[in-house]
Protein backbone atom coordinates (compact mmCIF):
# COMPACT_ATOMS: atom_id res chain seq x y z
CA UNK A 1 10.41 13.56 -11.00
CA UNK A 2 10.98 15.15 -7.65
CA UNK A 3 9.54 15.94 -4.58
CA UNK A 4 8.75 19.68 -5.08
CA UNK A 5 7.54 18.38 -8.82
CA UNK A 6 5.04 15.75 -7.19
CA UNK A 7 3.85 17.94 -4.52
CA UNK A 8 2.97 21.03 -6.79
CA UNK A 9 1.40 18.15 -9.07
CA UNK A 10 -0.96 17.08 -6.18
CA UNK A 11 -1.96 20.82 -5.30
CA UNK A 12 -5.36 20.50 -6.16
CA UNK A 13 -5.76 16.81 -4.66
CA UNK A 14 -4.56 17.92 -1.08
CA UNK A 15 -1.74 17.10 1.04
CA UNK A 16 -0.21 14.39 0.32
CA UNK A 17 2.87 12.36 1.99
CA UNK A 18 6.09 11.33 -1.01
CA UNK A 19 8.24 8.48 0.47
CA UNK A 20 11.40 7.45 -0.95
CA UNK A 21 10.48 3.45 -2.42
CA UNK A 22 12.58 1.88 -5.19
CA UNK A 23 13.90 3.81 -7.41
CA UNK A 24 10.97 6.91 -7.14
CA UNK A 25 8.90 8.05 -4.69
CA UNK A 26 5.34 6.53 -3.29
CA UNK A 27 2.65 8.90 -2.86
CA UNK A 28 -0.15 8.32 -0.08
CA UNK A 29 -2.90 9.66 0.94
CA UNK A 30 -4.71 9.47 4.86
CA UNK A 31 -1.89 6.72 5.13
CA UNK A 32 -3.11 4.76 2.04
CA UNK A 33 -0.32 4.60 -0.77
CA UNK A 34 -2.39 5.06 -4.10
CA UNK A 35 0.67 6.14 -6.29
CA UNK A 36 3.81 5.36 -7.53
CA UNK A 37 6.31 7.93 -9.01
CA UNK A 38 9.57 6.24 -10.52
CA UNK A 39 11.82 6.74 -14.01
CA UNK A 40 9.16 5.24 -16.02
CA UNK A 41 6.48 7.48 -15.43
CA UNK A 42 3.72 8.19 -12.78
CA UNK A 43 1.66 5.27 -12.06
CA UNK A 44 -2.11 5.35 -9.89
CA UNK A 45 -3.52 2.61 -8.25
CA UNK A 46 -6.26 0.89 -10.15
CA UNK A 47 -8.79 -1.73 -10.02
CA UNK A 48 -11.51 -3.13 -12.10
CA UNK A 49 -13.87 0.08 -11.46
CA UNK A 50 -11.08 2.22 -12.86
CA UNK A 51 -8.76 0.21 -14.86
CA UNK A 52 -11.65 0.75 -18.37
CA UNK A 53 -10.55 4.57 -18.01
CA UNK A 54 -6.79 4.06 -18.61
CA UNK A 55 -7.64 1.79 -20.88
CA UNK A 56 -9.35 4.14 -22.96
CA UNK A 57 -6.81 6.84 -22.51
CA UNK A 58 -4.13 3.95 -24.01
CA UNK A 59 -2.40 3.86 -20.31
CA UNK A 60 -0.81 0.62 -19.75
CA UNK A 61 -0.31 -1.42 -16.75
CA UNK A 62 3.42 -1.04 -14.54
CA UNK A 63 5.69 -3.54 -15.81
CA UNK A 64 8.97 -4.31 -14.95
CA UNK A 65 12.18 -6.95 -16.86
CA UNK A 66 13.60 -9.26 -14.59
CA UNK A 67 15.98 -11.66 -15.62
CA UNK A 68 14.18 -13.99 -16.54
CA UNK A 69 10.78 -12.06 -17.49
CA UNK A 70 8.77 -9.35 -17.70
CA UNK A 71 6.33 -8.61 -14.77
CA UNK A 72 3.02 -6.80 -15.03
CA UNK A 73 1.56 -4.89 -12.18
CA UNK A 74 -1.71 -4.77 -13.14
CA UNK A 75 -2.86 -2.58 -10.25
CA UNK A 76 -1.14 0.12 -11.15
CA UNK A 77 -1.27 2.04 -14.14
CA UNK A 78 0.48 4.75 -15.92
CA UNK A 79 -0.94 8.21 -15.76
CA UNK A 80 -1.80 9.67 -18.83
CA UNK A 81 0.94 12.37 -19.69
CA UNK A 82 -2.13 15.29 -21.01
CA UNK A 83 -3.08 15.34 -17.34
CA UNK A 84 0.72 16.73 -16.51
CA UNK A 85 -1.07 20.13 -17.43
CA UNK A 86 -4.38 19.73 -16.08
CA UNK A 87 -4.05 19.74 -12.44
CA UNK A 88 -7.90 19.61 -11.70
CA UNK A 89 -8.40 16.30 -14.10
CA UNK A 90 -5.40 14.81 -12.44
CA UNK A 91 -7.06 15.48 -8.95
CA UNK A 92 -10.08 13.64 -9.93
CA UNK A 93 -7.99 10.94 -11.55
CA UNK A 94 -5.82 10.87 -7.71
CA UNK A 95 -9.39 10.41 -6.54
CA UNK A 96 -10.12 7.26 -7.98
CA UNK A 97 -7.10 6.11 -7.00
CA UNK A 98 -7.35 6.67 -3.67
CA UNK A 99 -10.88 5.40 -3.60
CA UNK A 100 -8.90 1.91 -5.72
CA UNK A 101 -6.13 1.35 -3.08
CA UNK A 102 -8.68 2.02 -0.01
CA UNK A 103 -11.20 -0.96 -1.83
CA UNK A 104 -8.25 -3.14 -2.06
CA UNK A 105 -7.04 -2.35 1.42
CA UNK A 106 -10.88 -3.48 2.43
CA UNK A 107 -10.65 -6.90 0.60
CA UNK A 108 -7.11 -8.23 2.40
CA UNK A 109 -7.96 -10.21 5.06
CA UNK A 110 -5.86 -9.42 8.00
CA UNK A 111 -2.95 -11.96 8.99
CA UNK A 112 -4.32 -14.63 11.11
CA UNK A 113 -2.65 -14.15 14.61
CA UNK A 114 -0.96 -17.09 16.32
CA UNK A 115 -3.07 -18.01 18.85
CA UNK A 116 -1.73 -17.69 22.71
CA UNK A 117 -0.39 -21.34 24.07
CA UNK A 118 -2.49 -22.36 26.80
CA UNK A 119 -0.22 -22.82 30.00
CA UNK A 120 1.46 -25.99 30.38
CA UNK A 121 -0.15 -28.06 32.70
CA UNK A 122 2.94 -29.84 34.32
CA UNK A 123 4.98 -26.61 34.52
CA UNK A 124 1.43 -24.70 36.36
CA UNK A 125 1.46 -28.18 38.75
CA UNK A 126 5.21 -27.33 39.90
CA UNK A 127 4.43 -23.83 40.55
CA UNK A 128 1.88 -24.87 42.69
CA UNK A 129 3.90 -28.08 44.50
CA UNK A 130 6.84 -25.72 45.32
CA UNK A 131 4.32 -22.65 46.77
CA UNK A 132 3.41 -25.07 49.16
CA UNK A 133 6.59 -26.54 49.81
CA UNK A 134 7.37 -22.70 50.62
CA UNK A 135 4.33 -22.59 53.04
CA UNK A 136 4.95 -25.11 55.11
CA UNK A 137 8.36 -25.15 55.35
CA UNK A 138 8.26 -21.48 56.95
């Protein structure tokens, strides 16, 4: 799949932005990647609202062989390929997923910040001594 390809496939989702990412393309949406576009196949976003309709369309979950395994990526799932030819459908499916990767998005909790160490007391007391070492000595 190319770019041109992926963008005429998203014509009746809207605009859309195709980054290059592995060994495909990831496809995002108001800054929210909800797609996934490599050799294998086209793969949406998914969660538990959504996952029951690629189920029954016989989609299956991303996977991928390492060396020592294979690894399912349950939250994202292959597109199914009747929907190559029905841009409309494949809208509403781009949609969901969207509507999947902006719920997941919701339920990370944002990286705890380290928080600011307070001054050092001895290193604040020297600051002080040698100001008014300054002071009077002038």
């Amino acid at each position: 799949m190319d770019r041109d390809f992926l963008i005429d496939l998203f014509v009746d989702f809207g605009p859309v932005t195709i980054r290059k990412m592995f060994s495909g393309f990831g496809i995002s949406a108001d800054g929210t990647n909800f797609a996934l576009a490599l050799r294998a196949g086209l793969y949406f976003r998914a969660d538990e609202q959504s996952i029951p309709q690629f189920e029954a369309e016989g989609s299956k979950p991303f996977s991928y062989q390492t060396r020592a395994k294979t690894v399912t990526v349950n939250s994202y799932w292959q597109l199914p390929a009747r929907l190559f030819d029905d841009s409309e459908e494949l809208a509403d499916w781009a949609k969901a997923a969207l509507a999947a990767a902006q719920r997941a998005a919701l339920r990370k909790r944002p990286k705890a910040r380290k928080a600011a160490k307070p001054p050092a007391r001895k290193a604040a007391a020297k600051k002080q001594k040698a100001a008014k070492k300054k002071r009077s000595s002038s």
